[in-house]
C-alpha atoms as a PDB file:
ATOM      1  CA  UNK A   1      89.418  22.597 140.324  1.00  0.00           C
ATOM      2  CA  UNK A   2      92.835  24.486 140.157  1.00  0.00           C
ATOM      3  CA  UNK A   3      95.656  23.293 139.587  1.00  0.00           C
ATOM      4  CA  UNK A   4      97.011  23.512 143.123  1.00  0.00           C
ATOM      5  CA  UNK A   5      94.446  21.163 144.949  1.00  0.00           C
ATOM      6  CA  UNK A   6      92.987  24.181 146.610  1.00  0.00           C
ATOM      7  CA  UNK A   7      90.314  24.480 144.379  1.00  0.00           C
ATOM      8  CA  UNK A   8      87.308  25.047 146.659  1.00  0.00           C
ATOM      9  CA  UNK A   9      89.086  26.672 149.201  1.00  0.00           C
ATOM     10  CA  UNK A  10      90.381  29.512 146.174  1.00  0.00           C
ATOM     11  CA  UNK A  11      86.662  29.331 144.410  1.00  0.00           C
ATOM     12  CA  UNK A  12      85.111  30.547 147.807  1.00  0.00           C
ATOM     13  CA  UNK A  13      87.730  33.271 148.357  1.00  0.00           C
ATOM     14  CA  UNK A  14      87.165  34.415 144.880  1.00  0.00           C
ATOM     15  CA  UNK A  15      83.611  34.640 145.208  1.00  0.00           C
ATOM     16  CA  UNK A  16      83.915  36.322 148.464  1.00  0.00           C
ATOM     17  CA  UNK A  17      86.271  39.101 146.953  1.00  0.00           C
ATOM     18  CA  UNK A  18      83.946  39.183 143.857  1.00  0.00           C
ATOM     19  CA  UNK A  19      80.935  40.540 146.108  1.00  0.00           C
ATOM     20  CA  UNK A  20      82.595  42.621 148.225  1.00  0.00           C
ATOM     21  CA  UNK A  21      83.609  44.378 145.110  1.00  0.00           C
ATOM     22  CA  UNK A  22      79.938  44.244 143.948  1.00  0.00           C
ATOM     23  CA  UNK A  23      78.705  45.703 147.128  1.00  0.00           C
ATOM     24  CA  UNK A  24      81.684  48.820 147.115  1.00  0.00           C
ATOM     25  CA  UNK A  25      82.634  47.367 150.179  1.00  0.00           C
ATOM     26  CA  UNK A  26      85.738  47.399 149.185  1.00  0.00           C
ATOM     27  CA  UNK A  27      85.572  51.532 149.737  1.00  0.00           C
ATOM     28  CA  UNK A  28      85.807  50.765 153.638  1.00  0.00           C
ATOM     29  CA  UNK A  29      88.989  48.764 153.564  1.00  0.00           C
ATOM     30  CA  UNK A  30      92.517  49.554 154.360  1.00  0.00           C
ATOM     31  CA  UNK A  31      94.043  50.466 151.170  1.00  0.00           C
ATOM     32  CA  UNK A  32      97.048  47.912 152.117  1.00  0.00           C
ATOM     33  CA  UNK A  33      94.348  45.205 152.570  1.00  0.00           C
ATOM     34  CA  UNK A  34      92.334  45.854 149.312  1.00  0.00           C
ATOM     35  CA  UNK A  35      96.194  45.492 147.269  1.00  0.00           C
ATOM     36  CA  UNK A  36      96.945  42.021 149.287  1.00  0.00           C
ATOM     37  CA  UNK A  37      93.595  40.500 148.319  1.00  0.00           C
ATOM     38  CA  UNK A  38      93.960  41.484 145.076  1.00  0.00           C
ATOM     39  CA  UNK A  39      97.350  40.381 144.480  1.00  0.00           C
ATOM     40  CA  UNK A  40      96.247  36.783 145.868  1.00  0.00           C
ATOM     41  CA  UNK A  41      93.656  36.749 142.973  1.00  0.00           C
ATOM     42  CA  UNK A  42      96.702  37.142 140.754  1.00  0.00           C
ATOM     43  CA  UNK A  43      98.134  34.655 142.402  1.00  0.00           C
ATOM     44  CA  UNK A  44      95.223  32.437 142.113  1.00  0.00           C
ATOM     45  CA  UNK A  45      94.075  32.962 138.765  1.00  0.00           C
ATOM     46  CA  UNK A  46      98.097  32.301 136.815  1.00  0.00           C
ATOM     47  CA  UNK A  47      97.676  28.841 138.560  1.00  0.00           C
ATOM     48  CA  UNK A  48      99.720  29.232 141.857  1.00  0.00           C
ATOM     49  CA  UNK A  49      98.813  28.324 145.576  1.00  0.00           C
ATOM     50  CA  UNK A  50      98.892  31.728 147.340  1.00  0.00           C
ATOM     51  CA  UNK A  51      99.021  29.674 150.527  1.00  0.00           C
ATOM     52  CA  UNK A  52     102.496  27.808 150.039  1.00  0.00           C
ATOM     53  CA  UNK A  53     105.341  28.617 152.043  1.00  0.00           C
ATOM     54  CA  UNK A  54     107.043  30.613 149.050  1.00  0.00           C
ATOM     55  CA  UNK A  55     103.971  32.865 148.732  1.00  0.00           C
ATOM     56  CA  UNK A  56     102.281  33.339 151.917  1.00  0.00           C
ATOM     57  CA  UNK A  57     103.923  36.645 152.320  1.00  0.00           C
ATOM     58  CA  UNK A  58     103.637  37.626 148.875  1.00  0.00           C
ATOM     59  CA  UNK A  59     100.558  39.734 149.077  1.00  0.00           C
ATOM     60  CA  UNK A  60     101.868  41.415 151.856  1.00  0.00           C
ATOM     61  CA  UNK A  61     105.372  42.580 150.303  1.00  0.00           C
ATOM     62  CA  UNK A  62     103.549  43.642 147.450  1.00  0.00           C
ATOM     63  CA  UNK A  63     101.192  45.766 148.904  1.00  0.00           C
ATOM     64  CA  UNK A  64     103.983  47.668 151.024  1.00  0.00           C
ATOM     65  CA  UNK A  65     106.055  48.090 147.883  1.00  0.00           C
ATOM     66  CA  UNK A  66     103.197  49.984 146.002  1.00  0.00           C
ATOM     67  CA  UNK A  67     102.503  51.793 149.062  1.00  0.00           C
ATOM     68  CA  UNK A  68     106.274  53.188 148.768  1.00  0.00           C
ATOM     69  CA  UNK A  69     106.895  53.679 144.741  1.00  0.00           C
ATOM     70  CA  UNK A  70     103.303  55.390 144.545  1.00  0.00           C
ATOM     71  CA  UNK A  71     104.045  57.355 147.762  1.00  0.00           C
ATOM     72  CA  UNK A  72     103.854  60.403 145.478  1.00  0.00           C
ATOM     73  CA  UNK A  73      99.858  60.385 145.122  1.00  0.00           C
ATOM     74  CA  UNK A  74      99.779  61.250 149.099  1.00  0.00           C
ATOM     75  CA  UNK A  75     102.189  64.261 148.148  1.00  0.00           C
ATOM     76  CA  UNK A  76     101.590  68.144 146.942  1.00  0.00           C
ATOM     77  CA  UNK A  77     104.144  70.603 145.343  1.00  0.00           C
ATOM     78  CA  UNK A  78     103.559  73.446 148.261  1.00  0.00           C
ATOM     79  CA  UNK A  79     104.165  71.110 150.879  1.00  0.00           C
ATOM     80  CA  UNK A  80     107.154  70.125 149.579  1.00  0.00           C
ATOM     81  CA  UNK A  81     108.329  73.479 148.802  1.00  0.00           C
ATOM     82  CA  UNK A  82     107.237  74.774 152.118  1.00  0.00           C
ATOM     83  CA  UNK A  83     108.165  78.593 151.776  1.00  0.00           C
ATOM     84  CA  UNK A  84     111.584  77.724 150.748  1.00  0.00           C
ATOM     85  CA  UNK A  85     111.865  80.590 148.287  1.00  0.00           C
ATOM     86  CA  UNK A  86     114.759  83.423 148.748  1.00  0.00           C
ATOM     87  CA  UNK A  87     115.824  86.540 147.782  1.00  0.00           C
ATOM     88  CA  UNK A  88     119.087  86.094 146.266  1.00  0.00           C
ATOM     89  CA  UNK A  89     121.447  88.222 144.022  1.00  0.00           C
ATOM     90  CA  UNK A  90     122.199  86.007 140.746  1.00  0.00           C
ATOM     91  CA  UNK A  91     123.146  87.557 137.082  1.00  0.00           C
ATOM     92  CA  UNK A  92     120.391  88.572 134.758  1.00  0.00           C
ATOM     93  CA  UNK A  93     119.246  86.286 132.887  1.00  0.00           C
ATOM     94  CA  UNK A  94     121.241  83.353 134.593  1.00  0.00           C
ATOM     95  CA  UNK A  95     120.269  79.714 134.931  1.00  0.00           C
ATOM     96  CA  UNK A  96     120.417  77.347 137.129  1.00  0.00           C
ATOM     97  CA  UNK A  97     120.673  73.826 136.125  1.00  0.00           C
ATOM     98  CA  UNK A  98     119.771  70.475 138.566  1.00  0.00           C
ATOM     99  CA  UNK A  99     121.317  67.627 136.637  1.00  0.00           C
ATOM    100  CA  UNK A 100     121.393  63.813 136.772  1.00  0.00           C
ATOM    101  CA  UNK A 101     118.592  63.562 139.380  1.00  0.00           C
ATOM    102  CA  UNK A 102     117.863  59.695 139.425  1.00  0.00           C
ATOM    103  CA  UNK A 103     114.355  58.601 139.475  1.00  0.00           C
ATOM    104  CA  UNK A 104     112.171  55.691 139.056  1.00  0.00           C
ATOM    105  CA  UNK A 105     108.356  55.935 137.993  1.00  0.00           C
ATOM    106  CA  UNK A 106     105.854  52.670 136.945  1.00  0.00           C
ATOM    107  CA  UNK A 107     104.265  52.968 133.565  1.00  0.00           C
ATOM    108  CA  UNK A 108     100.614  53.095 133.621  1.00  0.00           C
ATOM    109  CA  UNK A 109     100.200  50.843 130.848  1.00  0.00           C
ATOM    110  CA  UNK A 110     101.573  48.007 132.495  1.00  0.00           C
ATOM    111  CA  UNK A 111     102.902  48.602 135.725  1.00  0.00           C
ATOM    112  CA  UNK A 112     106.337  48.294 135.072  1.00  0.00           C
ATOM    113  CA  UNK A 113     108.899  50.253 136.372  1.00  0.00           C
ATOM    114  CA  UNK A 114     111.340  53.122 134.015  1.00  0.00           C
ATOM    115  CA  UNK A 115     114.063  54.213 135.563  1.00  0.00           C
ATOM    116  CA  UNK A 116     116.419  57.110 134.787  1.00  0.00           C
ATOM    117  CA  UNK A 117     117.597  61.029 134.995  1.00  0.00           C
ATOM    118  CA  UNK A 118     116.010  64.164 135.017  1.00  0.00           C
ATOM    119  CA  UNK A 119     117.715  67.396 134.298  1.00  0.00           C
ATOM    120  CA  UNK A 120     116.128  70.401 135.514  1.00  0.00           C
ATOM    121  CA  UNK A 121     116.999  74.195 134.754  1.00  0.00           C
ATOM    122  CA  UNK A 122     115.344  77.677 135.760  1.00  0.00           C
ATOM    123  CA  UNK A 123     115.801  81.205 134.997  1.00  0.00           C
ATOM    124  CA  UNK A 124     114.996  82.901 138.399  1.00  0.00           C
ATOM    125  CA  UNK A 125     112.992  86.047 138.281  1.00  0.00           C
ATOM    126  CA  UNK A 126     112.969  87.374 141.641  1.00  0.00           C
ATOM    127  CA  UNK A 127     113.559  84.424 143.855  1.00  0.00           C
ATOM    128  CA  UNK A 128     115.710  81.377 144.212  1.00  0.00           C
ATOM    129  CA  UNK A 129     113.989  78.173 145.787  1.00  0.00           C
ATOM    130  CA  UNK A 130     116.017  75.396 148.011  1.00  0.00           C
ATOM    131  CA  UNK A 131     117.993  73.092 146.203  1.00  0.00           C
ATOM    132  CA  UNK A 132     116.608  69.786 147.598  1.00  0.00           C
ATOM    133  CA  UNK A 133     113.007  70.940 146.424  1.00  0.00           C
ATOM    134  CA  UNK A 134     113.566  70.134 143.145  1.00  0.00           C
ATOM    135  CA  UNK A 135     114.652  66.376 142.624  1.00  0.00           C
ATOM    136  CA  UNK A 136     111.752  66.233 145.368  1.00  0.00           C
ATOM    137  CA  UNK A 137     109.411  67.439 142.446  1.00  0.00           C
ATOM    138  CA  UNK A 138     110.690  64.937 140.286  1.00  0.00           C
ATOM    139  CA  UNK A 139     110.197  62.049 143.294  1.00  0.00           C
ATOM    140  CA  UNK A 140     106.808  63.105 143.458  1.00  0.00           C
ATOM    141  CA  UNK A 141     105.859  62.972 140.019  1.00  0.00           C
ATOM    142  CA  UNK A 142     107.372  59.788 139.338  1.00  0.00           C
ATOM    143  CA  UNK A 143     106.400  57.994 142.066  1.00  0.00           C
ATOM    144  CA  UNK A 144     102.652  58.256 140.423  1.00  0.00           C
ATOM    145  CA  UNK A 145     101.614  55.894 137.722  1.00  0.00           C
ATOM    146  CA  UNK A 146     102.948  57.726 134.680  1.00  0.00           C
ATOM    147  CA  UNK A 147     103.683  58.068 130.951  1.00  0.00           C
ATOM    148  CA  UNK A 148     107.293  60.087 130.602  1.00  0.00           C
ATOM    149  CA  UNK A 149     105.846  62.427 128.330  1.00  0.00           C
ATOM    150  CA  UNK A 150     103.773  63.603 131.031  1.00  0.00           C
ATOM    151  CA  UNK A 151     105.959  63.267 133.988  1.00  0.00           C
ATOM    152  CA  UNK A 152     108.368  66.199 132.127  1.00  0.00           C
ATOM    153  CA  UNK A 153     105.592  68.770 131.744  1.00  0.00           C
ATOM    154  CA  UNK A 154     104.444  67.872 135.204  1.00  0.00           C
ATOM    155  CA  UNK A 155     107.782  69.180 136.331  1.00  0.00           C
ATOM    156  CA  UNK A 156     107.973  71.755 134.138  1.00  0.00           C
ATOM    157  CA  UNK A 157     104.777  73.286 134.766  1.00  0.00           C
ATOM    158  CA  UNK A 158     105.234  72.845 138.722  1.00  0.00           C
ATOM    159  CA  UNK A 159     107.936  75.065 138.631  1.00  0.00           C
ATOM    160  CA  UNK A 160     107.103  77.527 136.585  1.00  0.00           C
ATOM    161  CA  UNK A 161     103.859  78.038 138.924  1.00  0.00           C
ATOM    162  CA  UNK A 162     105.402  78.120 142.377  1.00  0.00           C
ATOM    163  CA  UNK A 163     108.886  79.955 141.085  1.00  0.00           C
ATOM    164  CA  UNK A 164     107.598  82.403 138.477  1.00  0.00           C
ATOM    165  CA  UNK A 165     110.845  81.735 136.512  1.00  0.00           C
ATOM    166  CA  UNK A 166     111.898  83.386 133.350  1.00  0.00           C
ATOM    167  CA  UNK A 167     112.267  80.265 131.836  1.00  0.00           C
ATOM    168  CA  UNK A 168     112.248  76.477 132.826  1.00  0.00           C
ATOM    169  CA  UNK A 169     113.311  73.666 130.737  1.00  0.00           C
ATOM    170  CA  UNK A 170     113.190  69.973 131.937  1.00  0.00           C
ATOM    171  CA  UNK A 171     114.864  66.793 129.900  1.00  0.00           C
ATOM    172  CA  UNK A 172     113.911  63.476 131.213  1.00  0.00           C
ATOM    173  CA  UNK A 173     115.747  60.215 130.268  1.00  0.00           C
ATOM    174  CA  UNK A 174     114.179  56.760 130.743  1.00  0.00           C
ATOM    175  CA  UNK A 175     114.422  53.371 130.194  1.00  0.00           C
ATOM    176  CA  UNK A 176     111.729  50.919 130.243  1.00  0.00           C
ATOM    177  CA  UNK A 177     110.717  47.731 131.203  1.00  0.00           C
ATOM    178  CA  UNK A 178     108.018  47.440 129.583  1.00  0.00           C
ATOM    179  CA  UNK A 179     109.920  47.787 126.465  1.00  0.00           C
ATOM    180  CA  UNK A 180     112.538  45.509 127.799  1.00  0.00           C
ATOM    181  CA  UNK A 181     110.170  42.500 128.899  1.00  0.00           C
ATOM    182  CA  UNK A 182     107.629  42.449 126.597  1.00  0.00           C
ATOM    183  CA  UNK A 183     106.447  43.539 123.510  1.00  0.00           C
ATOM    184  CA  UNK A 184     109.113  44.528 121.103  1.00  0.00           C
ATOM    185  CA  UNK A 185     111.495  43.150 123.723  1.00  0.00           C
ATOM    186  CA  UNK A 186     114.871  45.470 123.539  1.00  0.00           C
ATOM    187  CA  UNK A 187     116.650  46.185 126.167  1.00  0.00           C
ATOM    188  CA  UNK A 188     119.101  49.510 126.136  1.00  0.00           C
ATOM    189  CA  UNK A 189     116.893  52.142 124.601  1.00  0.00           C
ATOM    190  CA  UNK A 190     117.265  55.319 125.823  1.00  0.00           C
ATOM    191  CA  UNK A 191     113.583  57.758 125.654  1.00  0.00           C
ATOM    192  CA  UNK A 192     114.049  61.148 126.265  1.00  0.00           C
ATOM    193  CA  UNK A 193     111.831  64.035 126.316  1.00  0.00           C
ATOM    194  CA  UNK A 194     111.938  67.444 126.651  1.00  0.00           C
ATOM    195  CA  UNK A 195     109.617  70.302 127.908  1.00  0.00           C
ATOM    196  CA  UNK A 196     110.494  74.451 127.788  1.00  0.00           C
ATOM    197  CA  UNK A 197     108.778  77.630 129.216  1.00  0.00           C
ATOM    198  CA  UNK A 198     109.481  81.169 128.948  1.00  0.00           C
ATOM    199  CA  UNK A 199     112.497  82.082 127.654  1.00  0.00           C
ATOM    200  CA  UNK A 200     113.849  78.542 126.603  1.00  0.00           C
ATOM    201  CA  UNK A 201     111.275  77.898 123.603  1.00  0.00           C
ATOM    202  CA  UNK A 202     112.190  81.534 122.083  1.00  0.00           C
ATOM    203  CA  UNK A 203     116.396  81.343 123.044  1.00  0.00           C
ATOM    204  CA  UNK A 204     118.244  78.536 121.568  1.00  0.00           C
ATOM    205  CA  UNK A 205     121.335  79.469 123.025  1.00  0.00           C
ATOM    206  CA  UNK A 206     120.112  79.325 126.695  1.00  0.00           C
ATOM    207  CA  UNK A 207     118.891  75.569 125.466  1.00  0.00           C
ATOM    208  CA  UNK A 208     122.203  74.711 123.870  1.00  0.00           C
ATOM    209  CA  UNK A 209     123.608  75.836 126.930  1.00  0.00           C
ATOM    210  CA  UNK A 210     121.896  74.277 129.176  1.00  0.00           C
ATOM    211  CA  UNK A 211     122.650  70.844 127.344  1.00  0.00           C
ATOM    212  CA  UNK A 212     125.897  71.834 127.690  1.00  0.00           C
ATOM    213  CA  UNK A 213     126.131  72.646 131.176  1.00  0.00           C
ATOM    214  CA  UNK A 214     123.972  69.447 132.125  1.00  0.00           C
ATOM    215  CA  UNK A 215     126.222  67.287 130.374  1.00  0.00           C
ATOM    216  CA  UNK A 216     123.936  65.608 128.416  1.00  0.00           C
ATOM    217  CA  UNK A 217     125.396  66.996 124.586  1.00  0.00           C
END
């Protein structure tokens, strides 16, 4: 019997869920659905009544908020992009740097959220691309579940494929929850990571200058 005098009512519904899962049935549902039920078997199983007043629309609000932070798995680079590339006059050898672009991501080890910046910079070629395309990169990168090591080459290699750049380099500050709340349990740490392309893993000035013009030396 559990603890909150619903026992038979929350054995049944388990079962139910149990061999609808068995069955793939599960493959038919609403997306939406499948994360409420599933959330009331968390509910269920760390001892709490999914049915009290508190929690009836628990499931619910759950489900809706991992429909929005993992919006980015409904989401593709060239759709975002959209032809927004253009011919523009710009120095040689030039760069152009996207800084402090907030984002927030969920770690795929234990669903927690990381929050932070990324700072982007490219070395056009022959083309320029809009500047709202590119902290919609990040967006759609992080709102995937992620690692942050991967998340920066994700960017990285993005747009060095749809902008042909010279050079692309992407720095990516986080801070973690997961770190925070559990485990080693210390709040303030600041994880960054780095990716280069082209020109920026054989010119350590353009890097140093890019820190510099990022503001994040």
């Amino acid at each position: 019997m559990s603890k909150n005098g619903n026992g038979h009512k929350n054995n049944g519904h388990i079962v139910e869920m149990a061999e609808r899962i068995a069955t793939a049935e599960f493959e038919a549902y609403n997306p939406k659905a499948v994360i409420e039920d599933a959330v009331r078997l968390i509910l269920l199983n760390v001892g709490e009544d999914p049915d009290r007043d508190g929690l009836l629309r628990t499931p619910h609000r759950v489900a809706k908020m991992y429909d929005e932070l993992l919006e980015g798995y409904r989401q593709d680079a060239e759709t975002i992009i959209n032809g927004a590339m253009f011919d523009v006059e710009y120095g040689e050898g030039e760069m152009i740097v996207v800084a402090n672009i907030e984002y927030v991501s969920m770690c795929e080890h234990h669903m927690l959220p990381f929050t932070g910046k990324a700072h982007v910079a490219y070395i056009p070629r022959d083309k320029v691309v809009g500047l709202s395309k590119i902290p919609r990169i990040v967006d759609m990168f992080a709102r995937r579940l992620q690692v942050q090591e991967r998340l920066t080459n994700e960017i990285a290699d993005t747009l060095e494929t749809y902008l042909d750049p010279l050079g692309v380099m992407v720095v990516v500050e986080g801070q973690h929850s997961c770190a925070a709340l559990r485990g080693v349990k210390k709040h303030g740490i600041n994880m960054v990571t780095t990716a280069k392309r082209g020109e920026f893993r054989t010119n350590p000035a353009l890097v140093d200058e890019f820190y510099r013009l990022a503001g994040i030396r």
